[in-house]
Protein backbone atom coordinates (compact mmCIF):
# COMPACT_ATOMS: atom_id res chain seq x y z
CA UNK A 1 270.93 6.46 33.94
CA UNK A 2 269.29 4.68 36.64
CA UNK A 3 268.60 1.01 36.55
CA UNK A 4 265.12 -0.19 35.38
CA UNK A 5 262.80 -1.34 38.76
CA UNK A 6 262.41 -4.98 38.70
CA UNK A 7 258.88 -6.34 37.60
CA UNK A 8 257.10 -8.22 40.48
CA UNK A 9 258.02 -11.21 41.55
CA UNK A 10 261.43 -10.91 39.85
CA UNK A 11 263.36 -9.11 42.94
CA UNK A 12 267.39 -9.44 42.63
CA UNK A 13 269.34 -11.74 45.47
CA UNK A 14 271.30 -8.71 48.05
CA UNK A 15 274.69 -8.14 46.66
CA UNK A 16 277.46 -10.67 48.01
CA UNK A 17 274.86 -13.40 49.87
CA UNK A 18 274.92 -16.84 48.26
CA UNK A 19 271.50 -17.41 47.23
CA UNK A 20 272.17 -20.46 45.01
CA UNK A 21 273.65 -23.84 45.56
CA UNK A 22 277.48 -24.54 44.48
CA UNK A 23 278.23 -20.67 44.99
CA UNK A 24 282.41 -20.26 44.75
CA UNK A 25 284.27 -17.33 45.64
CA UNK A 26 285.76 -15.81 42.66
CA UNK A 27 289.18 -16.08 45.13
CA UNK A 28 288.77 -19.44 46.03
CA UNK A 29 292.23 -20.56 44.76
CA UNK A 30 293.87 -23.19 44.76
CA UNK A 31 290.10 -25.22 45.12
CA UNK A 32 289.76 -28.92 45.72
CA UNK A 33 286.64 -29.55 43.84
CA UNK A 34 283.41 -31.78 45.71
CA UNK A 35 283.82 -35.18 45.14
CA UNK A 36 287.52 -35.54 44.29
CA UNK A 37 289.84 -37.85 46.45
CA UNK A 38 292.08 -34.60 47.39
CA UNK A 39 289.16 -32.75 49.16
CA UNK A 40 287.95 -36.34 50.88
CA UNK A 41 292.02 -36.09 51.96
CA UNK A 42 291.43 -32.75 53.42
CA UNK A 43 288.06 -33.10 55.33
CA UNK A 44 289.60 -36.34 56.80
CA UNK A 45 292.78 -34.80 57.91
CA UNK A 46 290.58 -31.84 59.70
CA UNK A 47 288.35 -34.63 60.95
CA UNK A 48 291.70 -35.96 62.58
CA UNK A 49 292.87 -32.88 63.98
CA UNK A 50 290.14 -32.24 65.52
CA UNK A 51 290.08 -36.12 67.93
CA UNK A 52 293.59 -35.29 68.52
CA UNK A 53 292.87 -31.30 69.64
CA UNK A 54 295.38 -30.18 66.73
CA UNK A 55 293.13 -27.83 65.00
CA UNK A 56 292.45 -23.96 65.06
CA UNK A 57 288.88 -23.43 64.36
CA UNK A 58 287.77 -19.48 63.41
CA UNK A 59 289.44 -16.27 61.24
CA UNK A 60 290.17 -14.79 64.01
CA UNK A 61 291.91 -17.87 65.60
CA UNK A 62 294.00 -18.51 62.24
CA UNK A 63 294.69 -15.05 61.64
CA UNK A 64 296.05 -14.90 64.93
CA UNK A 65 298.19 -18.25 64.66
CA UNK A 66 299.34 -16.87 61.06
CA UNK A 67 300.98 -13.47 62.24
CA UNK A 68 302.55 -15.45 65.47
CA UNK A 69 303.90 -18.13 63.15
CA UNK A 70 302.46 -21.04 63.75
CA UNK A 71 302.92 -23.72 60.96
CA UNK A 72 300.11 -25.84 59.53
CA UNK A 73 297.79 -25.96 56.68
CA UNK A 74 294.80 -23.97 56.54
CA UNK A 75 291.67 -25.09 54.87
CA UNK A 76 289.00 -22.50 53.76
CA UNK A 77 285.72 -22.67 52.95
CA UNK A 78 284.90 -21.77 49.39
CA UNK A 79 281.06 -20.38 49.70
CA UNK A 80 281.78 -17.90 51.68
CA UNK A 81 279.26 -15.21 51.76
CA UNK A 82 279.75 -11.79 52.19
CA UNK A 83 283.20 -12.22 50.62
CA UNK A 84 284.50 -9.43 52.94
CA UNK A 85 284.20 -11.91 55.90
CA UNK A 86 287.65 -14.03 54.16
CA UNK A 87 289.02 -12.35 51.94
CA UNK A 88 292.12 -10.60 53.66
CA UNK A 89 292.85 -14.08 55.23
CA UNK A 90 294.55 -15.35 51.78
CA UNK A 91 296.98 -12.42 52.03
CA UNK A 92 297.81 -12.40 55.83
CA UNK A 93 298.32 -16.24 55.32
CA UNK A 94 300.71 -15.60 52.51
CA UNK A 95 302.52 -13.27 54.00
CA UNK A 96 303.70 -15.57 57.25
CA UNK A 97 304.35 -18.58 54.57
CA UNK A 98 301.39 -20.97 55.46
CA UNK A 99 300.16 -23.22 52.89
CA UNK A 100 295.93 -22.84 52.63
CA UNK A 101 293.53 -24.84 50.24
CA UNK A 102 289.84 -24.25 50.13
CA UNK A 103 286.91 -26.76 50.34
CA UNK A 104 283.26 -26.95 48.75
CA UNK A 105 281.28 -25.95 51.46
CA UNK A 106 281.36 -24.30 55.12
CA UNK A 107 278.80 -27.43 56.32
CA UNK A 108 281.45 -29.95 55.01
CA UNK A 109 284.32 -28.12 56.89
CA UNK A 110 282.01 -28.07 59.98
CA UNK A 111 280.91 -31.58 59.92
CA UNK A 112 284.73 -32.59 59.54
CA UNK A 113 285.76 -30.72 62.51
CA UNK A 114 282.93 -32.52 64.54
CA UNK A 115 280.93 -28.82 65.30
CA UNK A 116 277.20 -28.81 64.67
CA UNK A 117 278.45 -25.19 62.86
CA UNK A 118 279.48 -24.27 59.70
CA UNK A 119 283.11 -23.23 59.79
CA UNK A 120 284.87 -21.08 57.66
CA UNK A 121 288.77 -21.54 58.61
CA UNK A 122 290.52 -24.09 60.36
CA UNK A 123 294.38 -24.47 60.36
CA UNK A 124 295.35 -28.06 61.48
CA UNK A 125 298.83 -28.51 62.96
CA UNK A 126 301.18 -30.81 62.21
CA UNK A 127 302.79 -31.30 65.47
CA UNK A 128 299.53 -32.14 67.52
CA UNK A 129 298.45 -34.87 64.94
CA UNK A 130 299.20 -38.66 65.50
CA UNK A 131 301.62 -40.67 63.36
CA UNK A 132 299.46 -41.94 60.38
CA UNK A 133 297.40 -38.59 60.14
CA UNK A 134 300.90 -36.78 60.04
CA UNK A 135 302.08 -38.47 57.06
CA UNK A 136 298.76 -37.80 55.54
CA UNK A 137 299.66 -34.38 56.13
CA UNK A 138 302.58 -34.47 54.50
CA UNK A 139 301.24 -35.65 51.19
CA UNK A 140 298.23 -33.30 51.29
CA UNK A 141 301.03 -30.14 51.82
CA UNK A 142 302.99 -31.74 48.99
CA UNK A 143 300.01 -31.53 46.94
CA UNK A 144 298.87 -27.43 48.19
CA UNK A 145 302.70 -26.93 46.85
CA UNK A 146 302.53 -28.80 43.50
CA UNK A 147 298.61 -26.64 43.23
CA UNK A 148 300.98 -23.35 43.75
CA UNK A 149 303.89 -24.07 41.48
CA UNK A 150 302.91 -21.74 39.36
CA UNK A 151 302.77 -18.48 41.27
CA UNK A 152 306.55 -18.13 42.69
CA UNK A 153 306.01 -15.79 44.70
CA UNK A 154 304.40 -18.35 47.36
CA UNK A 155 305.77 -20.69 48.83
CA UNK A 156 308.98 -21.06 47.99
CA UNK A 157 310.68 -24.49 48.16
């Protein structure tokens, strides 16, 4: 049976855009939630990586640091839109053992990483930030892991 035309006026959104506001992907987990003091932690330690150069910005750029091995935390973008764009970048980052989290909003993740452009991945680096942002680091990873205990498959201690 084919589906009933739509009366006018009353057109449906194209499949897999966002067209309303506070849009998650259904695979956005583990999600920091907007407002809450983890995802303020988050957008300030990408804000951070990006004075002190420590931060991969782009899929392709953290798909590529995943496979090689390079060891951060990636931080996602939640609204996401087609989810084709993202959605092999959970597995590929599982696979090579890097912790991810996703945020709100690609314009949050943007802003944080001091780009006048939305961003969809970044994977900050450890190594490359300075002393106090490191420890920050440190607790926000602690925090990814406690958000993961539950799967054991990732991650594992």
């Amino acid at each position: 049976a084919a589906p009933a035309p739509a009366a006018d006026g009353d057109e449906a959104p194209h499949k897999g855009f966002a067209m309303i506001d506070g849009f998650v992907s259904p695979i956005a987990k583990p999600f920091s939630p907007p407002g809450e003091k983890l995802t303020k932690k988050l957008l300030q330690l990408v804000n951070e990586g990006a004075k002190a150069n420590g931060l991969l910005m782009g899929i392709k750029a953290v798909r590529k640091a995943a496979q090689k091995g390079t060891r951060g935390l990636c931080v996602l973008a939640a609204n996401v839109a087609p989810l084709d764009v993202i959605s092999h970048l959970p597995g590929v980052l599982e696979d090579n053992g890097v912790h991810y989290i996703y945020v709100p909003t690609r314009s949050e993740l943007g802003l944080a990483c001091m780009k006048m452009r939305n961003m969809t991945a970044v994977m900050v680096r450890r190594e490359a930030l300075p002393e106090e942002a490191a420890h920050t680091f440190d607790k926000v990873q602690k925090v990814v892991k406690v958000m993961w205990n539950g799967d054991k498959r990732l991650f594992p201690p």
